[in-house]
C-alpha atoms as a PDB file:
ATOM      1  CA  UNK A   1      76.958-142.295 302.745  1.00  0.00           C
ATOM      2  CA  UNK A   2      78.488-139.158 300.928  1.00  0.00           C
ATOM      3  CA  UNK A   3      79.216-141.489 297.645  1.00  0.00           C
ATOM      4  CA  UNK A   4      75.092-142.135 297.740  1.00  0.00           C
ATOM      5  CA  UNK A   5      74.315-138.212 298.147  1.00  0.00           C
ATOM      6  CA  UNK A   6      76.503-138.000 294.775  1.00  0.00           C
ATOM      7  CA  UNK A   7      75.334-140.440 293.178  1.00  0.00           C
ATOM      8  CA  UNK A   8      71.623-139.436 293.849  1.00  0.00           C
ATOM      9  CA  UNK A   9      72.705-136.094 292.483  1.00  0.00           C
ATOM     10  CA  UNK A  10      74.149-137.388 289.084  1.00  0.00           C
ATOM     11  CA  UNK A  11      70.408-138.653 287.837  1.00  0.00           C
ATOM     12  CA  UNK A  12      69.854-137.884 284.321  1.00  0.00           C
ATOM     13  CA  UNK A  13      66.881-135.079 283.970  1.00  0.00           C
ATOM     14  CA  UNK A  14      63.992-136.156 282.618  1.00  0.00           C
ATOM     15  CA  UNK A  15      64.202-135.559 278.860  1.00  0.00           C
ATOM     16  CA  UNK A  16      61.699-133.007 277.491  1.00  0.00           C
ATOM     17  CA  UNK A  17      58.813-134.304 275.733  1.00  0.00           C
ATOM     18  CA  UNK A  18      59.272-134.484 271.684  1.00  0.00           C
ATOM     19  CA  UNK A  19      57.016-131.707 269.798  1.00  0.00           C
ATOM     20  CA  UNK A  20      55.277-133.682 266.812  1.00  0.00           C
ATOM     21  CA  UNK A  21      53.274-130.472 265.703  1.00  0.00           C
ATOM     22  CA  UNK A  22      56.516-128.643 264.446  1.00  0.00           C
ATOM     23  CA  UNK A  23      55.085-129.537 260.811  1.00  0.00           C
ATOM     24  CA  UNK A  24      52.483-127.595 260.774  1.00  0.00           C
ATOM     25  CA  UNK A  25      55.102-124.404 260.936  1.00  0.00           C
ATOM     26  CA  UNK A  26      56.596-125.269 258.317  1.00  0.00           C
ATOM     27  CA  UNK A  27      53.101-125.967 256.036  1.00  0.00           C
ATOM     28  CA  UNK A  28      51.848-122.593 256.936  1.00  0.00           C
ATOM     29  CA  UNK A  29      54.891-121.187 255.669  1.00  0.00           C
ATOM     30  CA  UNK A  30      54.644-123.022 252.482  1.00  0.00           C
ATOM     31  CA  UNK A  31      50.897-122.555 251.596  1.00  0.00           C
ATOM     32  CA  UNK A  32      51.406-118.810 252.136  1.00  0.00           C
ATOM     33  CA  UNK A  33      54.285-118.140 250.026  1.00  0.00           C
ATOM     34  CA  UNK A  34      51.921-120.406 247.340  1.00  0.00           C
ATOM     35  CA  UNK A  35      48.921-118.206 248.159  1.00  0.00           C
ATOM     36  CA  UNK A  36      51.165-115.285 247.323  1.00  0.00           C
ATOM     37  CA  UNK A  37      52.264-116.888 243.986  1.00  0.00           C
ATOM     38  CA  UNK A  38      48.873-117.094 242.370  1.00  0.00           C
ATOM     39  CA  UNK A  39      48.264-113.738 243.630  1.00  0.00           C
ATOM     40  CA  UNK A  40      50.980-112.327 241.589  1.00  0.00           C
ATOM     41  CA  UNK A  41      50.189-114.410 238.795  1.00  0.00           C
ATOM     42  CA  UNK A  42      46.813-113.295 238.826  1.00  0.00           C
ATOM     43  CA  UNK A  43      47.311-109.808 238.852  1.00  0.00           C
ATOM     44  CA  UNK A  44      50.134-110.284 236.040  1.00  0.00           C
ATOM     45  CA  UNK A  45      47.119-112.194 233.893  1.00  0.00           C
ATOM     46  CA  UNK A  46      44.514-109.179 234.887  1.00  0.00           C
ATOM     47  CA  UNK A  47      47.399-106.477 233.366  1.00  0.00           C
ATOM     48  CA  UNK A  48      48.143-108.118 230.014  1.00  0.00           C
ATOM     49  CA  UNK A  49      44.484-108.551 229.719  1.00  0.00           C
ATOM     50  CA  UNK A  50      43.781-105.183 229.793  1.00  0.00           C
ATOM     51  CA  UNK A  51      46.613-104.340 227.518  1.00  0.00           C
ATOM     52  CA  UNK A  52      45.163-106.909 225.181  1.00  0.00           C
ATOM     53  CA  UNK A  53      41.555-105.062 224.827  1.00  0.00           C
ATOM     54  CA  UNK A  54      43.251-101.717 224.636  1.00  0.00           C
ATOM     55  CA  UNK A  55      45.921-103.105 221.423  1.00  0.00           C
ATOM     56  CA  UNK A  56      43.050-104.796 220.198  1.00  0.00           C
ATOM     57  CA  UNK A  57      40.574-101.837 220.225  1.00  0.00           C
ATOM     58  CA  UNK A  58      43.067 -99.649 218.408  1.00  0.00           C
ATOM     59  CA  UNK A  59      43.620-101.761 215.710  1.00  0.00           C
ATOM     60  CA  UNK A  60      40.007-102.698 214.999  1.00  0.00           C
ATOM     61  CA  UNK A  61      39.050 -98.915 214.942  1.00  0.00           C
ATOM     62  CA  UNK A  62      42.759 -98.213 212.405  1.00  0.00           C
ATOM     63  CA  UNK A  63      41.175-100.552 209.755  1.00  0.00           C
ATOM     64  CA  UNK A  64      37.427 -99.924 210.335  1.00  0.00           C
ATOM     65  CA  UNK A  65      35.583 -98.356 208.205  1.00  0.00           C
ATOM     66  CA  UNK A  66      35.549 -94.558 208.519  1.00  0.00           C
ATOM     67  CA  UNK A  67      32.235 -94.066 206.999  1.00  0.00           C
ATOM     68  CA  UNK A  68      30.465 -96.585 209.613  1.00  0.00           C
ATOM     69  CA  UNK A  69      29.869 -94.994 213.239  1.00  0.00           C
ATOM     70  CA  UNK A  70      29.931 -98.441 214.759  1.00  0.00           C
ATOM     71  CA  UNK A  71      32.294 -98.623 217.620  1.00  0.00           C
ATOM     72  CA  UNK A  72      32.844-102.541 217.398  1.00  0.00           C
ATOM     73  CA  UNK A  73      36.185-102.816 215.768  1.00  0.00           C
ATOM     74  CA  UNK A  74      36.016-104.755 212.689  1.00  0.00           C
ATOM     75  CA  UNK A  75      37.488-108.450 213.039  1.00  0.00           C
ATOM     76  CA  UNK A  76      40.583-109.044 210.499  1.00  0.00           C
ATOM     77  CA  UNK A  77      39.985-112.666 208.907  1.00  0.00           C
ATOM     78  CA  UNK A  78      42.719-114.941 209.409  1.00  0.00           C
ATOM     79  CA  UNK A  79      43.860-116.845 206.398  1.00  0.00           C
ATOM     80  CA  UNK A  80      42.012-114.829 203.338  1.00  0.00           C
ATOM     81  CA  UNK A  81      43.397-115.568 200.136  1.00  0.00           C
ATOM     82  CA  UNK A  82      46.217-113.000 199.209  1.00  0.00           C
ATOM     83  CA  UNK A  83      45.491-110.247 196.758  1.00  0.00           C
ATOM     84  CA  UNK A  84      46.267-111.419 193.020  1.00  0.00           C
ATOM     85  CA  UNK A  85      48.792-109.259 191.046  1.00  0.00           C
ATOM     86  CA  UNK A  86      47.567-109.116 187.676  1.00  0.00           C
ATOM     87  CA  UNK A  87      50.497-109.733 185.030  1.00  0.00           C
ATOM     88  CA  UNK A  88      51.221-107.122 182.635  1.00  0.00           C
ATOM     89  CA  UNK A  89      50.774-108.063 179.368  1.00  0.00           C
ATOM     90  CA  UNK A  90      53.765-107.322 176.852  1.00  0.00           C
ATOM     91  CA  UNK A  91      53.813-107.255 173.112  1.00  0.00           C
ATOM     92  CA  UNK A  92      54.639-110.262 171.136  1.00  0.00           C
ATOM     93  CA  UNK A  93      56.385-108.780 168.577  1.00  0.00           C
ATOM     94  CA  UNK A  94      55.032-110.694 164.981  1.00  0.00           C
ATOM     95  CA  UNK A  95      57.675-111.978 162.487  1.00  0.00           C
ATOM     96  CA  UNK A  96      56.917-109.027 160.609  1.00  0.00           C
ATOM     97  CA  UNK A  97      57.662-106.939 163.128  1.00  0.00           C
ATOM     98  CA  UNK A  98      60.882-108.656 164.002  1.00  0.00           C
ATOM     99  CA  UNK A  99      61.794-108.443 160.681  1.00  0.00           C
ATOM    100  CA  UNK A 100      60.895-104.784 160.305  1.00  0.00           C
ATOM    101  CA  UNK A 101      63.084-103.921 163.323  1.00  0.00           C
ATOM    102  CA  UNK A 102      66.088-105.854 161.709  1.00  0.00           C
ATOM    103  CA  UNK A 103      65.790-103.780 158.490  1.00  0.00           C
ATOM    104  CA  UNK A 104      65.792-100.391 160.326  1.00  0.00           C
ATOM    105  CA  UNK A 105      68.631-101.520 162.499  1.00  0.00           C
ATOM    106  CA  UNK A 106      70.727-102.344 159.113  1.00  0.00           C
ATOM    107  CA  UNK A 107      69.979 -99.053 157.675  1.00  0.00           C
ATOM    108  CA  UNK A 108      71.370 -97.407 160.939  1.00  0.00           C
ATOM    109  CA  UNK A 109      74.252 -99.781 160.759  1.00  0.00           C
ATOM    110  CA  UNK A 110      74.581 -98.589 156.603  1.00  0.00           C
ATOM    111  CA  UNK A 111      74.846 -94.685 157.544  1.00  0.00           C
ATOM    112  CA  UNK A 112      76.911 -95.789 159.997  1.00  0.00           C
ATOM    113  CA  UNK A 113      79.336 -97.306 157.619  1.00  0.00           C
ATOM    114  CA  UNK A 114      79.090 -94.531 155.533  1.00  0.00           C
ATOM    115  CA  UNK A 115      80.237 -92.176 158.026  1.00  0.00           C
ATOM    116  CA  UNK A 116      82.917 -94.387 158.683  1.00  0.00           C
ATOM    117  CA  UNK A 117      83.903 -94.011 154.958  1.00  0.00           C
ATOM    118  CA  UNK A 118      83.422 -90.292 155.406  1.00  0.00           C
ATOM    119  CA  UNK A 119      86.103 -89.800 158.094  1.00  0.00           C
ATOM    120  CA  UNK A 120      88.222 -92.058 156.363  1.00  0.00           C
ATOM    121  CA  UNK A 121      88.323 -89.783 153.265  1.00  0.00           C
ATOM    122  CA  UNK A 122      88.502 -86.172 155.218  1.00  0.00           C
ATOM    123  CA  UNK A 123      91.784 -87.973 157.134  1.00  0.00           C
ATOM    124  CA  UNK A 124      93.145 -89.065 153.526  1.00  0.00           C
ATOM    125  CA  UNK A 125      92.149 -85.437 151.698  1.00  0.00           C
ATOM    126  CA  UNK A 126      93.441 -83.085 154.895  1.00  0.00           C
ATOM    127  CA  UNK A 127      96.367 -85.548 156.301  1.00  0.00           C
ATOM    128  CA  UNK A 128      98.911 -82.553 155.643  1.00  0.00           C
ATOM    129  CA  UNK A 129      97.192 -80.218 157.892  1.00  0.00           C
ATOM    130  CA  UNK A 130      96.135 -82.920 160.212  1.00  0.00           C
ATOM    131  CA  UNK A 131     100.041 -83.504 160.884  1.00  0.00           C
ATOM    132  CA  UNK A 132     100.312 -79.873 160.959  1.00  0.00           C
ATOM    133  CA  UNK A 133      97.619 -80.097 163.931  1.00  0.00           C
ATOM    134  CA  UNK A 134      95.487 -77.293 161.723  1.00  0.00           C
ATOM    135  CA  UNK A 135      92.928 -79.980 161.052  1.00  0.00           C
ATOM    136  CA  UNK A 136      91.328 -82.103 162.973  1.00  0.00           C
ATOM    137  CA  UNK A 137      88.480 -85.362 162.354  1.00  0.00           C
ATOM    138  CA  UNK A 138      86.602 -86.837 165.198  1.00  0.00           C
ATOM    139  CA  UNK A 139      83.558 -89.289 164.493  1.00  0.00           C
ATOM    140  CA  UNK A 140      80.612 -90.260 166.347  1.00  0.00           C
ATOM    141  CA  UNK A 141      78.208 -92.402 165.187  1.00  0.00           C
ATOM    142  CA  UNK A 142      75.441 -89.673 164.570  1.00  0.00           C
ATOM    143  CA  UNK A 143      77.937 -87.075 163.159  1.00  0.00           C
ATOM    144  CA  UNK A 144      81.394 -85.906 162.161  1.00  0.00           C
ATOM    145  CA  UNK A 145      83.197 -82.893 163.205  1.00  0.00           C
ATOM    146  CA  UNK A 146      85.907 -81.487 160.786  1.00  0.00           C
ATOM    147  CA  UNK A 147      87.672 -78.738 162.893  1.00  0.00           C
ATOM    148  CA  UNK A 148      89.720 -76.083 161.315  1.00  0.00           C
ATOM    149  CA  UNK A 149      91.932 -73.577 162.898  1.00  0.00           C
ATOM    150  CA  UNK A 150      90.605 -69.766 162.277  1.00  0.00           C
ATOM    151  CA  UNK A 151      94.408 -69.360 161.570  1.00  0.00           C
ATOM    152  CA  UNK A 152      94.176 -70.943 157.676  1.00  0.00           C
ATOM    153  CA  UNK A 153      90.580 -69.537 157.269  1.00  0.00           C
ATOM    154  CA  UNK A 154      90.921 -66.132 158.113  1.00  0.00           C
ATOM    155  CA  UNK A 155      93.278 -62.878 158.772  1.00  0.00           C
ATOM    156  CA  UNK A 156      92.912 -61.672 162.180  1.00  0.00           C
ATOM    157  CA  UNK A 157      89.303 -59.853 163.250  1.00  0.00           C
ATOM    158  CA  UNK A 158      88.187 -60.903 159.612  1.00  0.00           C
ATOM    159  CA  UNK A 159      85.466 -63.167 157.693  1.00  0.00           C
ATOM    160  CA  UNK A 160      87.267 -63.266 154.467  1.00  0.00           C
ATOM    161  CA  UNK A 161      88.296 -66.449 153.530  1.00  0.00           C
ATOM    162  CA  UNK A 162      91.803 -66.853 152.470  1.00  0.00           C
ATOM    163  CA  UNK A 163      92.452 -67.717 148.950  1.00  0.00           C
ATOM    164  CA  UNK A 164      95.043 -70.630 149.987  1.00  0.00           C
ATOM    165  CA  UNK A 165      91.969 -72.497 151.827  1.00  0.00           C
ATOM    166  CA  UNK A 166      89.564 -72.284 149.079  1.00  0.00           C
ATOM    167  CA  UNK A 167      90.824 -75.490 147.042  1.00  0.00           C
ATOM    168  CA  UNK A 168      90.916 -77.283 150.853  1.00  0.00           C
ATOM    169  CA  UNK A 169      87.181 -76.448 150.857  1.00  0.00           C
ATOM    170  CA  UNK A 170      86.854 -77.632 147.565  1.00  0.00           C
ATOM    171  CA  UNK A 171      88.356 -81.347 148.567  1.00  0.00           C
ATOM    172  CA  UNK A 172      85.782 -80.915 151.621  1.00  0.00           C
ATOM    173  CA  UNK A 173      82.838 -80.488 149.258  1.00  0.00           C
ATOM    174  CA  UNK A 174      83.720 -83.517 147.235  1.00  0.00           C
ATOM    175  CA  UNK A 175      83.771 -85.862 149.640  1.00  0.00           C
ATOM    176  CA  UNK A 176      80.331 -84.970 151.165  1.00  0.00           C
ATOM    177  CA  UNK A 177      78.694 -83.639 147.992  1.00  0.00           C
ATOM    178  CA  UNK A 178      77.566 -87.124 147.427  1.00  0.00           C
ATOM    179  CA  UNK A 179      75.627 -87.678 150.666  1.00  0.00           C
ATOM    180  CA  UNK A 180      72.388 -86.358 151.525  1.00  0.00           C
ATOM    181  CA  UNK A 181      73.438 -85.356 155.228  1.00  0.00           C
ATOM    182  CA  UNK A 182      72.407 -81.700 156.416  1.00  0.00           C
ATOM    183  CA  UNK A 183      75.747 -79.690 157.197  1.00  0.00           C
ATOM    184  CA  UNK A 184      76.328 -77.469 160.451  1.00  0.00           C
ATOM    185  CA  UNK A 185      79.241 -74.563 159.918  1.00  0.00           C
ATOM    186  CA  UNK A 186      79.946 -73.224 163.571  1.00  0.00           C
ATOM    187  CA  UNK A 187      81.983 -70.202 164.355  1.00  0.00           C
ATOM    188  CA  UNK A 188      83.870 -69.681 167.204  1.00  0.00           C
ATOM    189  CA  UNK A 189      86.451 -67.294 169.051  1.00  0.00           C
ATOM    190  CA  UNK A 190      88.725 -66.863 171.568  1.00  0.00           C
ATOM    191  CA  UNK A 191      87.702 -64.701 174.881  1.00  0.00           C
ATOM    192  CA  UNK A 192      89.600 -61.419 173.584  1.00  0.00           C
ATOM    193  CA  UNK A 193      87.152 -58.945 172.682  1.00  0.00           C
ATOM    194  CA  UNK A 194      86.946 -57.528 169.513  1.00  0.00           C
ATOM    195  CA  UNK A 195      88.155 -54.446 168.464  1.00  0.00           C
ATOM    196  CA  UNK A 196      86.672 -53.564 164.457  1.00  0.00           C
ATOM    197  CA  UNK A 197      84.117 -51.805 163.419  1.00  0.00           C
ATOM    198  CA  UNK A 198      82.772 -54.362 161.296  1.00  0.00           C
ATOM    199  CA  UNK A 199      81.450 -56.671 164.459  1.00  0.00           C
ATOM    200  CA  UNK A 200      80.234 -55.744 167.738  1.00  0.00           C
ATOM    201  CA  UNK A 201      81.526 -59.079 169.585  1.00  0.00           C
ATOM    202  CA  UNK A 202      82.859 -62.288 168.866  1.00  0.00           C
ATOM    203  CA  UNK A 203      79.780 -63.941 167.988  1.00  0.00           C
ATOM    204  CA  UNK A 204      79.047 -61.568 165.080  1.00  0.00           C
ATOM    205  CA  UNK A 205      82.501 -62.695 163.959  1.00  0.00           C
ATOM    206  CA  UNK A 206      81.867 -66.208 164.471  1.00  0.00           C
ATOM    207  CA  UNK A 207      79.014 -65.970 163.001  1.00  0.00           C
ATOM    208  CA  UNK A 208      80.380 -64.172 160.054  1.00  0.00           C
ATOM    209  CA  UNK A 209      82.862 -66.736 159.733  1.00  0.00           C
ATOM    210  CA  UNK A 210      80.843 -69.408 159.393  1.00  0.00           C
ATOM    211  CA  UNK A 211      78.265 -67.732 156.840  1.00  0.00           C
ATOM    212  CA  UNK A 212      81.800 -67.645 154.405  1.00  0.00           C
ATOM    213  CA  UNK A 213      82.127 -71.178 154.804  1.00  0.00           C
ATOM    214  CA  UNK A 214      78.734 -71.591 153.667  1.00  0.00           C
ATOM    215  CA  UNK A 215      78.856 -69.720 150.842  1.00  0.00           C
ATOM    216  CA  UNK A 216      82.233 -71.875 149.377  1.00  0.00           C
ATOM    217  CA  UNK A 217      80.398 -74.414 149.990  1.00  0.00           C
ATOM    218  CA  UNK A 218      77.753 -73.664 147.833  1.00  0.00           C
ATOM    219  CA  UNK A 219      79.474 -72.226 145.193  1.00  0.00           C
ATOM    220  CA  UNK A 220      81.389 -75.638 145.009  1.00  0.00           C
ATOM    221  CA  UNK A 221      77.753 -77.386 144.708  1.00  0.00           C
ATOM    222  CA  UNK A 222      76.429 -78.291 148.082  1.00  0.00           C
ATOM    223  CA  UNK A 223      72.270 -77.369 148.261  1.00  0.00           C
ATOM    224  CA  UNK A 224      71.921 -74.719 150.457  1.00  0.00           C
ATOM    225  CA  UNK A 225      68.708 -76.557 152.250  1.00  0.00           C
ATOM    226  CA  UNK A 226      71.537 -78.603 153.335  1.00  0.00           C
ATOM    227  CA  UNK A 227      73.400 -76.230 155.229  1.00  0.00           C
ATOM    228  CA  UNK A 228      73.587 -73.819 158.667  1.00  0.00           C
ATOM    229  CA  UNK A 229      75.661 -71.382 159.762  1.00  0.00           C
ATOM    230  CA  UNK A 230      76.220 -70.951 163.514  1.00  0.00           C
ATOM    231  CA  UNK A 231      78.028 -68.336 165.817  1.00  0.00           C
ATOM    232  CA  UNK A 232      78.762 -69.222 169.335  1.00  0.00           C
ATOM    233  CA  UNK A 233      81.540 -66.708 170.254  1.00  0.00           C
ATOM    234  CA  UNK A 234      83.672 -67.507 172.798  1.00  0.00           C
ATOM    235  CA  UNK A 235      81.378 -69.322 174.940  1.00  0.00           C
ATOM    236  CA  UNK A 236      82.331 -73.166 173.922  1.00  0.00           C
ATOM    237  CA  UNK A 237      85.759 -73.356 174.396  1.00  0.00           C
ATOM    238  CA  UNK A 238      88.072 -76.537 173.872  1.00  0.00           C
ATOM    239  CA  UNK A 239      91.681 -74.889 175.657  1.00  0.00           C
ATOM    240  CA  UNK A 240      91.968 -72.557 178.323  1.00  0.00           C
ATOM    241  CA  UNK A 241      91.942 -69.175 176.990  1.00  0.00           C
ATOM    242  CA  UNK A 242      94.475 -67.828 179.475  1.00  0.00           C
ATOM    243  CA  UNK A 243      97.187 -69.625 177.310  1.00  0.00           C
ATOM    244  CA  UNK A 244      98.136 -68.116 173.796  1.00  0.00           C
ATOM    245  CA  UNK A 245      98.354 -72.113 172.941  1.00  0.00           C
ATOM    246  CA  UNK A 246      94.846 -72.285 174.281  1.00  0.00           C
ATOM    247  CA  UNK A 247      93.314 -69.285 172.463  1.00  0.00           C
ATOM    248  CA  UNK A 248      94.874 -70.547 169.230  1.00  0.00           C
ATOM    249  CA  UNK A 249      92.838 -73.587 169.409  1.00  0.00           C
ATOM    250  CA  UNK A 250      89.539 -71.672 170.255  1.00  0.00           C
ATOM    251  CA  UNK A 251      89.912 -69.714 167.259  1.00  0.00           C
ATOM    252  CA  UNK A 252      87.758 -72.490 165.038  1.00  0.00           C
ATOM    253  CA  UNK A 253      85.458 -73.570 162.344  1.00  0.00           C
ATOM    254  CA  UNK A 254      83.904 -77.079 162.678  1.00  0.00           C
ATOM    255  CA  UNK A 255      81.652 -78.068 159.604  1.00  0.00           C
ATOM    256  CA  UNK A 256      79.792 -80.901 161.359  1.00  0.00           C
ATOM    257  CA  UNK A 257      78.182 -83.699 159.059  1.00  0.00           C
ATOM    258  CA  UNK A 258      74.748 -85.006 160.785  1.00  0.00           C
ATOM    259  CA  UNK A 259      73.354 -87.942 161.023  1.00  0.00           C
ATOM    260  CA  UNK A 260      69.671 -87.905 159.101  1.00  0.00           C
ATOM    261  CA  UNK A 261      68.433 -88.940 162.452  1.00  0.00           C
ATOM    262  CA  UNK A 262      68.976 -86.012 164.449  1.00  0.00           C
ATOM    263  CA  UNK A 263      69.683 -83.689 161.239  1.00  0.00           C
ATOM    264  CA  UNK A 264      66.558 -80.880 161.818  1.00  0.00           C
ATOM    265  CA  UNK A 265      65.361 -80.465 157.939  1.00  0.00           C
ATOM    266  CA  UNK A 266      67.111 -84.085 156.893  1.00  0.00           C
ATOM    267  CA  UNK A 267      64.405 -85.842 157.380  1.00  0.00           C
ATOM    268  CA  UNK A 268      60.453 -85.829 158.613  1.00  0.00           C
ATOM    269  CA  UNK A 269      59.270 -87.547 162.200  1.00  0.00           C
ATOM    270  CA  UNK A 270      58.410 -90.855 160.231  1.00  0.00           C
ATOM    271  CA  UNK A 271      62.139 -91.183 158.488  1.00  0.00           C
ATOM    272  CA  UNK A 272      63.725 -90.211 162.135  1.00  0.00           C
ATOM    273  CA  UNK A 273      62.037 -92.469 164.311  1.00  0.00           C
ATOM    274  CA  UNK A 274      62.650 -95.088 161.179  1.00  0.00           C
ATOM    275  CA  UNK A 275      66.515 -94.584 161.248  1.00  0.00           C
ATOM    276  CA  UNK A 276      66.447 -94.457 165.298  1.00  0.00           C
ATOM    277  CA  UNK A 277      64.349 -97.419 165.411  1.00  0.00           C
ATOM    278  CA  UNK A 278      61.587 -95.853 167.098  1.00  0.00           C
ATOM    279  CA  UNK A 279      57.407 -97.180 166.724  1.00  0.00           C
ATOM    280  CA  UNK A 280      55.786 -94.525 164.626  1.00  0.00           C
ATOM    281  CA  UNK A 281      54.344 -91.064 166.868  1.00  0.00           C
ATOM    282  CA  UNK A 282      50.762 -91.729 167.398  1.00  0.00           C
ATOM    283  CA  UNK A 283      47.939 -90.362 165.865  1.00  0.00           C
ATOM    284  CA  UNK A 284      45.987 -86.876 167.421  1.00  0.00           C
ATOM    285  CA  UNK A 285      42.623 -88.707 168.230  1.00  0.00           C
ATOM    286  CA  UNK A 286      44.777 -92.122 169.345  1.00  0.00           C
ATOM    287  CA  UNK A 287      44.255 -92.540 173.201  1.00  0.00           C
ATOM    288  CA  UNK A 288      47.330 -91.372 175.375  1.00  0.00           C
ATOM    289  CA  UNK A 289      48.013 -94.291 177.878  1.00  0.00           C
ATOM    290  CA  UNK A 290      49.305 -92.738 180.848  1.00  0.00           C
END
């Protein structure tokens, strides 16, 4: 009797009935976080649209016209032809021309040699004093320098040429007697100041200096239209003038032979530009093309 109490007690209890509406939970869910999607995206598309008008405003009143009072911004075409850079024409040179240029280059090139042949000579004529580092040639295609020490020109604080350097200037003269080249004669000092009542400063002595180089030079034949005297003092020096070695070389005379191009009276505008192969200067009433 007590096992049937048990066994009455050990029934299974009913199982609970299934739930076939649990979907619909789970849908909600899903269609609201999708509702909530196109929200955003909406808004997002609402924003940039704005922000496109806005951009699109400001450019279209940047390139309008300022003289129109129309508010509509102007509409930029899209594929117009690019703007056409017009070439610029250059000169074709004729085969005169060419062979115009050519002859002015080889008269360049010819003074050129004969400068050349001019150096060559003053090293040849002065090599004793050259060794002696009293003399000095240096060439550049437009000119030569001969540089002489004051020392074998002149005493100390004088103009007076010595009478040992007048045959020396005499050998100068001879070798550019020949050439039509204007001559410079400059002057110069050391930075001591002068103490002589002949000049006030170094560049009257300088300049005194180089007007007695002139004058041998004409008295040995060289046309005074040719020549210049110049005084610069002690304002271009070559050594530093703290040094007794320095102020030794300062103390100069440098007879410089010039090129016809850059010579000042040597030659007119039409024989310079000629021998730097330059197109003639134009004319007063020719039109200036900027």
């Amino acid at each position: 009797m007590k096992h049937k109490v048990m066994a009455r007690r050990r029934k299974k209890a009913p199982e609970e009935a299934h739930n076939q509406d649990r979907w619909m939970v789970s849908y909600a869910d899903f269609v609201t976080l999708l509702f909530a999607f196109f929200v955003v995206m909406y808004s997002i598309s609402s924003v940039n649209e704005g922000k496109y008008k806005t951009l699109s405003n400001s450019i279209g009143d940047a390139f309008s016209d300022k003289n129109q009072s129309s508010d509509v911004a102007e509409t930029i075409p899209i594929g117009a032809p690019p703007t056409v850079i017009q070439p610029i024409p250059l000169d074709n040179p004729t085969a005169v021309e060419v062979e115009k240029r050519r002859e002015l280059s080889d008269e360049i090139l010819k003074e050129r040699r004969e400068l050349e042949q001019v150096s060559d000579q003053f090293k040849e004529v002065l090599a004793p004093f050259i060794d002696d580092k009293l003399v000095s040639v240096k060439k550049n295609d437009y000119w030569i320098e001969l540089e002489m020490n004051s020392e074998m020109l002149f005493l100390s604080g004088e103009a007076e040429l010595s009478k040992t350097v007048i045959p020396i200037l005499s050998k100068v003269a001879e070798v550019i007697k020949p050439l039509p080249n204007v001559i410079n004669v400059e002057g110069h000092t050391d930075d001591v100041p002068i103490v002589n009542v002949k000049f006030r400063s170094n560049w009257d002595l300088s300049s005194a200096r180089a007007t007695s180089v002139v004058h041998e030079l004409v008295k040995d034949g060289i046309s005074p239209a040719r020549l210049s005297a110049i005084g610069y003092g002690e304002f271009h020096p070559v050594a530093d003038n703290k040094l007794d070695q320095g102020r030794f070389k300062n103390r100069r005379v440098v007879i410089v032979l010039m090129s016809q191009a850059f010579a000042r009276y040597g030659a007119n505008d039409e024989e310079r530009a000629k021998l730097l192969n330059l197109a003639p200067t134009a004319k007063p009433d020719a039109p200036v093309v900027q």
